[in-house]
Protein backbone atom coordinates (compact mmCIF):
# COMPACT_ATOMS: atom_id res chain seq x y z
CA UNK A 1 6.19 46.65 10.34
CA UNK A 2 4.32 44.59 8.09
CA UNK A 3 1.03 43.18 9.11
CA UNK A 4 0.54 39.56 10.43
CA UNK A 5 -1.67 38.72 7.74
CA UNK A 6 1.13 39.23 5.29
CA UNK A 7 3.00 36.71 6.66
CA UNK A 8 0.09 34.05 6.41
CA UNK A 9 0.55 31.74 3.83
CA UNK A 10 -2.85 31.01 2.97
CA UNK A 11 -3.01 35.07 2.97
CA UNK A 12 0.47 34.57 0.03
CA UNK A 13 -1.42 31.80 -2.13
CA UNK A 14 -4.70 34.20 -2.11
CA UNK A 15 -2.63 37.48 -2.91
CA UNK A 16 -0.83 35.55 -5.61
CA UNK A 17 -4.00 33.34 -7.14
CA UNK A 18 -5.20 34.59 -10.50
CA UNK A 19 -9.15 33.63 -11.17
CA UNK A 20 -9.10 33.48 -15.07
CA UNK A 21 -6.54 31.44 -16.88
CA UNK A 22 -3.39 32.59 -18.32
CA UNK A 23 -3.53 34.53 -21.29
CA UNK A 24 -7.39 35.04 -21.50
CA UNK A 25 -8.50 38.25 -23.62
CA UNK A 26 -10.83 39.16 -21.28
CA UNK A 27 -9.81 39.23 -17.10
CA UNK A 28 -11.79 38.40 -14.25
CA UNK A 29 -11.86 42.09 -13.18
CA UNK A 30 -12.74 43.18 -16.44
CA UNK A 31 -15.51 41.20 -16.76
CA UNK A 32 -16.19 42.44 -12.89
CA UNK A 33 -16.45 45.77 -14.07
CA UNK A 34 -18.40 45.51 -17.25
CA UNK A 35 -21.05 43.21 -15.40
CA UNK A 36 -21.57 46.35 -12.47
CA UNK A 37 -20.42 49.20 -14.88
CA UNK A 38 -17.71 50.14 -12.68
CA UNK A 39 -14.37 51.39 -13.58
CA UNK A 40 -11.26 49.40 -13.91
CA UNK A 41 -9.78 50.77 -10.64
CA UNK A 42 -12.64 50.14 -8.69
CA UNK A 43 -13.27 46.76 -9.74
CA UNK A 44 -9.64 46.09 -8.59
CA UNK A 45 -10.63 47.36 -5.62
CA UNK A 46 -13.31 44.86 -5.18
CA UNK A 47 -11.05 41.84 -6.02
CA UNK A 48 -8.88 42.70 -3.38
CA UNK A 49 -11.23 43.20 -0.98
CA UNK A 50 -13.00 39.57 -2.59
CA UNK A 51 -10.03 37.96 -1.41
CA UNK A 52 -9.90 39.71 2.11
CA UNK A 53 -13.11 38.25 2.81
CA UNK A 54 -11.96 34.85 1.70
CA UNK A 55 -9.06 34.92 4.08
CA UNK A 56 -11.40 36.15 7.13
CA UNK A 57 -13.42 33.49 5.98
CA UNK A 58 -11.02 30.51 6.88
CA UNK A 59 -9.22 32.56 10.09
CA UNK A 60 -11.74 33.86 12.27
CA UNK A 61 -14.03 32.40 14.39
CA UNK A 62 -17.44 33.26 13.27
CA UNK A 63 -19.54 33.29 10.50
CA UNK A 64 -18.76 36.25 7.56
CA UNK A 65 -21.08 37.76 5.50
CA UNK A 66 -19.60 40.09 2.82
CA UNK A 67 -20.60 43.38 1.17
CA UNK A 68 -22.79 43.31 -1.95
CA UNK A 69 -19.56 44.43 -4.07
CA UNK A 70 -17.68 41.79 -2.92
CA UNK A 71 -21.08 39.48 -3.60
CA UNK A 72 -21.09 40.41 -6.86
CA UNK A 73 -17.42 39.59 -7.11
CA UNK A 74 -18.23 36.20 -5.62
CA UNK A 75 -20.69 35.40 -7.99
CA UNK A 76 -19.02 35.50 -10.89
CA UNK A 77 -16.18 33.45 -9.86
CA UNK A 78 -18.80 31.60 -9.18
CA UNK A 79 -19.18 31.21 -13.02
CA UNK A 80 -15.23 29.94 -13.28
CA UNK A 81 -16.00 26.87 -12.21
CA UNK A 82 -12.73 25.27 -12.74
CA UNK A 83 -11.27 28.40 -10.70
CA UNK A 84 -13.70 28.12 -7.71
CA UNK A 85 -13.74 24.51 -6.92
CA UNK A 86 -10.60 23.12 -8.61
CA UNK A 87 -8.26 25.68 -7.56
CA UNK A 88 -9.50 27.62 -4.76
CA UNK A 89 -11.60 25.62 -2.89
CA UNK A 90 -9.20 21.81 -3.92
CA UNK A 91 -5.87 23.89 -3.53
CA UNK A 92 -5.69 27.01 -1.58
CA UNK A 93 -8.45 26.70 0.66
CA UNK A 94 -8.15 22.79 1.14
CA UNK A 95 -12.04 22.91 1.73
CA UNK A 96 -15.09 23.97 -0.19
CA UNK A 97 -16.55 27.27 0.23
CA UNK A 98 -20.29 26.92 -0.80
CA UNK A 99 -22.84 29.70 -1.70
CA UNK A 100 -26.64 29.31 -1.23
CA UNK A 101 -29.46 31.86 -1.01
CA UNK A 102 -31.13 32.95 2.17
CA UNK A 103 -33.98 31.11 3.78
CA UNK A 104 -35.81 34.50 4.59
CA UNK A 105 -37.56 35.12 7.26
CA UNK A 106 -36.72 37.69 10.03
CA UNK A 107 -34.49 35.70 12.01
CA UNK A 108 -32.39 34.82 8.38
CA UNK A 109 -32.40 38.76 8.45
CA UNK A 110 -31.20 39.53 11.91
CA UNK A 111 -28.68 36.55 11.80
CA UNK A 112 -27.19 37.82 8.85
CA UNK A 113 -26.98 41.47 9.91
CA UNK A 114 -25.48 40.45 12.84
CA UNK A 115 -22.99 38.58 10.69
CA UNK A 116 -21.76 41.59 8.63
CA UNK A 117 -21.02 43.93 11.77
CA UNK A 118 -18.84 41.19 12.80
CA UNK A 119 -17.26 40.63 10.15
CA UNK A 120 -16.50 44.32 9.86
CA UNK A 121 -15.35 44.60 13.15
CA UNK A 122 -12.99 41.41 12.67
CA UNK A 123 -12.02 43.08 8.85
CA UNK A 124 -10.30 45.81 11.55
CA UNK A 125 -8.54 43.85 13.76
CA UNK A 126 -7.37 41.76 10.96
CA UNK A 127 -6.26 44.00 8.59
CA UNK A 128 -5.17 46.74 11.17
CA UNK A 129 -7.73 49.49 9.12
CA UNK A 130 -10.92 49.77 8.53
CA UNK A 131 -13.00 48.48 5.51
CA UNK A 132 -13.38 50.96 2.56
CA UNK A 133 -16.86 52.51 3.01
CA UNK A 134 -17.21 52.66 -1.05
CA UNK A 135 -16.94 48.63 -0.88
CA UNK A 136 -18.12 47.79 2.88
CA UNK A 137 -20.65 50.42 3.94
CA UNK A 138 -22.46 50.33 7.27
CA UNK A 139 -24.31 47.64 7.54
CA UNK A 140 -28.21 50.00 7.70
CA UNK A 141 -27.02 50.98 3.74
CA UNK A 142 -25.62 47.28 2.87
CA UNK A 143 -28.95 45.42 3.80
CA UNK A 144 -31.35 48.36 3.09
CA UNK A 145 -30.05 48.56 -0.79
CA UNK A 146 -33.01 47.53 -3.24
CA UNK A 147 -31.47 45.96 -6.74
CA UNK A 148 -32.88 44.77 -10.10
CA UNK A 149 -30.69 44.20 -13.23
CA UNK A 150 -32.08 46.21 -15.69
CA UNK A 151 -31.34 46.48 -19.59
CA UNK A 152 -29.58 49.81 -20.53
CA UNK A 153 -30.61 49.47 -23.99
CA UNK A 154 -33.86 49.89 -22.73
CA UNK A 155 -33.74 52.12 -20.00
CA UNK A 156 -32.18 55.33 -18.84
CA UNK A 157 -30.26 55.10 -14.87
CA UNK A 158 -30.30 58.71 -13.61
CA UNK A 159 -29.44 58.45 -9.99
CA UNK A 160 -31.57 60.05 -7.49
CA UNK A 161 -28.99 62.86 -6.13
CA UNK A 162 -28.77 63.81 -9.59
CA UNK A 163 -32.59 64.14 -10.58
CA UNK A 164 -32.45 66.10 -7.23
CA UNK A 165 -29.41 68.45 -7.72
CA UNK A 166 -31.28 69.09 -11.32
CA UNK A 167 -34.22 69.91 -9.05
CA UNK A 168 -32.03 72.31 -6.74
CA UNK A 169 -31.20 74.17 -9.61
CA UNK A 170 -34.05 74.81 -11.00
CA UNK A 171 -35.57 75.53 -7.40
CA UNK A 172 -32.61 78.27 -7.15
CA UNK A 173 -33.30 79.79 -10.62
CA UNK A 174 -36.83 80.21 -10.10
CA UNK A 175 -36.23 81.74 -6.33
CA UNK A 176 -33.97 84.48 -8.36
CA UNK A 177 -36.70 84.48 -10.56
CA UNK A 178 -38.97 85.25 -7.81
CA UNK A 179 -37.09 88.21 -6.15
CA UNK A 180 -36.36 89.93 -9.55
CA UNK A 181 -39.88 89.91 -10.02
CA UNK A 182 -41.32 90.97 -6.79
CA UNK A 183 -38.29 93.49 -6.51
CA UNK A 184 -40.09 95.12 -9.66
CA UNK A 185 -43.62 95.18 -7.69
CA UNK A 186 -44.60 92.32 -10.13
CA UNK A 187 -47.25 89.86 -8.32
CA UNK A 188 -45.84 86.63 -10.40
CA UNK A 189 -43.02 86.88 -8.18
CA UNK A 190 -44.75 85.33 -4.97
CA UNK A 191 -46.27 82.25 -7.79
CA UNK A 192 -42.29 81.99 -8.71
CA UNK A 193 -41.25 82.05 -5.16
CA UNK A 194 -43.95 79.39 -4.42
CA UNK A 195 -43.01 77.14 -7.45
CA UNK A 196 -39.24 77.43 -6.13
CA UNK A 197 -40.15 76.02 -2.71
CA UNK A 198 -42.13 73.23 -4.32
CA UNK A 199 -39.82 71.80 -6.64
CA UNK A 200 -36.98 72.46 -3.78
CA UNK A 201 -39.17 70.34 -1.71
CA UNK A 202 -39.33 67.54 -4.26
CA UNK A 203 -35.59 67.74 -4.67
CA UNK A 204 -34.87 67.07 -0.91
CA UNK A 205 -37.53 64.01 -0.93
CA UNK A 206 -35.86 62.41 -3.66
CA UNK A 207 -32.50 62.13 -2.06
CA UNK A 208 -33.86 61.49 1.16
CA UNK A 209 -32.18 58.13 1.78
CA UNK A 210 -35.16 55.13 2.17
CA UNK A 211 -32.10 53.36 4.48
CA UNK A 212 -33.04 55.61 7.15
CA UNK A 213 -36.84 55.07 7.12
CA UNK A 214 -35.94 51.44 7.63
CA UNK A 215 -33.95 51.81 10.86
CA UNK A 216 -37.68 52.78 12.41
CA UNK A 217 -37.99 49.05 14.14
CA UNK A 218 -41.89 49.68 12.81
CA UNK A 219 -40.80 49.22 9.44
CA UNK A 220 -40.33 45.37 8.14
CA UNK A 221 -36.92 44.81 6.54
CA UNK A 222 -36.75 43.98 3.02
CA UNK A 223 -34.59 41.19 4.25
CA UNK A 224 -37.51 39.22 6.39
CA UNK A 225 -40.23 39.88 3.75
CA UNK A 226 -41.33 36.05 1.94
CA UNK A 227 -40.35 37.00 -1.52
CA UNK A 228 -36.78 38.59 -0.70
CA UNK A 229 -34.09 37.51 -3.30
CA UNK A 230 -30.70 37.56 -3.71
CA UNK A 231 -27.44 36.41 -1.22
CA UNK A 232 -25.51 37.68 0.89
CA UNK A 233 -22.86 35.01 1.78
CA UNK A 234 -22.51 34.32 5.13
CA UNK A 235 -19.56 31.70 5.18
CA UNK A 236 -19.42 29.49 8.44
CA UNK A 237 -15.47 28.66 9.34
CA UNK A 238 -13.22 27.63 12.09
CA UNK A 239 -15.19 24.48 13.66
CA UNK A 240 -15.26 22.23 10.89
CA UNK A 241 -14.49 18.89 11.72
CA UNK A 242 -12.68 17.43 8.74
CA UNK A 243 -10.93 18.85 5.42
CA UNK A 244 -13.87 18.70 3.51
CA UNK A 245 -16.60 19.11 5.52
CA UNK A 246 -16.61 22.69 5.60
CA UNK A 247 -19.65 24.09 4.77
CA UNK A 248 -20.39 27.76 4.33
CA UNK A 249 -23.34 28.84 6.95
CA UNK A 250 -25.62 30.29 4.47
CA UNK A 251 -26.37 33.31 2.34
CA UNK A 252 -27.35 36.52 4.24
CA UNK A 253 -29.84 38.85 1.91
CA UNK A 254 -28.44 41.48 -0.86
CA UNK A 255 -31.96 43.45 -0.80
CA UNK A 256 -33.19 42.71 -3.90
CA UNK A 257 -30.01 41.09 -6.00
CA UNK A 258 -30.96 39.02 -8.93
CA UNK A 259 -29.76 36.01 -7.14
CA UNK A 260 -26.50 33.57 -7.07
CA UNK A 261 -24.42 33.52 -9.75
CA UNK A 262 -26.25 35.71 -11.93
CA UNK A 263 -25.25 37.01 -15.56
CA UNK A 264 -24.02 33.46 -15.79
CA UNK A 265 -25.64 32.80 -18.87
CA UNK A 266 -23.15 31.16 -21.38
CA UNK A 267 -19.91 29.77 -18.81
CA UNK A 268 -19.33 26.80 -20.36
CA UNK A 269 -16.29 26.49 -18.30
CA UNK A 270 -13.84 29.16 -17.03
């Protein structure tokens, strides 16, 4: 049995609506995935789940906030301008869909965390399954995420699990170290032993996740802190009075994003 959603036909002109225009070398999703570096597949993935979170937008009853994937996603098409406003917003939606950033603060914070565990919890009853984790995670790792955008010709990204699994190994060569030596009476082998726990030690405290430090209600989310940037999107829907005078309820906070619409530079047009 297919899914009521299917059968919605603002759901049909969203599964069938094509962001960049016919025949362009270089796709929305491409461009997705070469703006995140993500792969192909996964970018897909996001587009998919972009356009979920439009549809919840215009057929539930409270405010959404989306993911920072799908963010990202709704940034750039953002940057089609045509696209967005023309043919989403004048066409399929019948309505505009704006996108602002946050106004900080705590409450901004709490508001918009609130927000996102509805909008998960609406995603299910929706959809009839749960949100991808890889796209929608929990909503202490969406709003706990700290982002820059960062040059990779000037730079190396390792991430942290793999500075620490480095660390592990090294930690577990050194402990075999260790025994050998103190197996053959040799005193360097408690040094070894010691150097083995310290740089295991080091490895765990690197992939420690910082999320979990900030569920302590002691510590002051990013979120509510004066110079937080970035947007979340939290898209108010369902009481507007008129065609047009929708008007999306704010932006909730990415942690740390560069901000709406970035990587923009250069869109003349879409």
């Amino acid at each position: 049995m297919e899914p009521t959603y299917q059968n919605d036909p603002l759901w049909q002109k969203l599964h069938s609506f094509i962001i960049h225009k016919a025949g362009a070398e270089l796709a929305f999703v491409d461009r997705l995935a070469a703006d995140n570096g993500w792969s192909r597949d996964h970018a897909q993935q996001v587009e998919r789940e972009y356009l979920r979170f439009l549809f919840l937008s215009q057929r539930v009853s409270h405010a959404v906030t989306p993911s920072d994937a799908v963010d990202q996603a709704w940034h750039l098409h953002l940057c089609y301008t045509r696209s967005y406003w023309e043919e989403l917003c004048g066409k399929i939606l019948d309505r505009p869909l704006h996108h602002g950033p946050t106004k900080g603060g705590k409450s901004e914070a709490d508001s918009y965390r609130s927000q996102y565990q509805k909008t998960l919890a609406s995603y299910v009853e929706t959809f009839g399954e749960k949100p991808p984790k890889e796209i929608w995670p929990p909503e202490v790792q969406r709003f706990g995420a700290d982002f820059v955008r960062l040059d990779r010709n000037n730079v190396f990204v390792i991430e942290r699990k793999s500075i620490a699994r480095l660390l592990w190994g090294v930690s577990a060569f050194l402990g075999v170290a260790g025994a050998i030596q103190l197996m053959n009476f040799q005193n360097m082998g408690v040094v070894t032993l010691f150097a083995a726990f310290v740089v295991l030690l080091v490895g765990a405290l690197i992939n420690a996740k910082r999320t979990e430090k900030r569920q302590d209600k002691h510590i002051r989310p990013r979120s509510s802190r004066p110079g937080a940037t970035g947007c979340g999107g939290g898209a108010g829907c369902g009481s507007s009075s008129g065609a047009w005078s929708f008007f999306s309820g704010g932006d909730g906070d990415s942690g740390g994003s560069s901000g709406c619409g970035s990587g923009c530079g250069g869109c003349g047009g879409d």
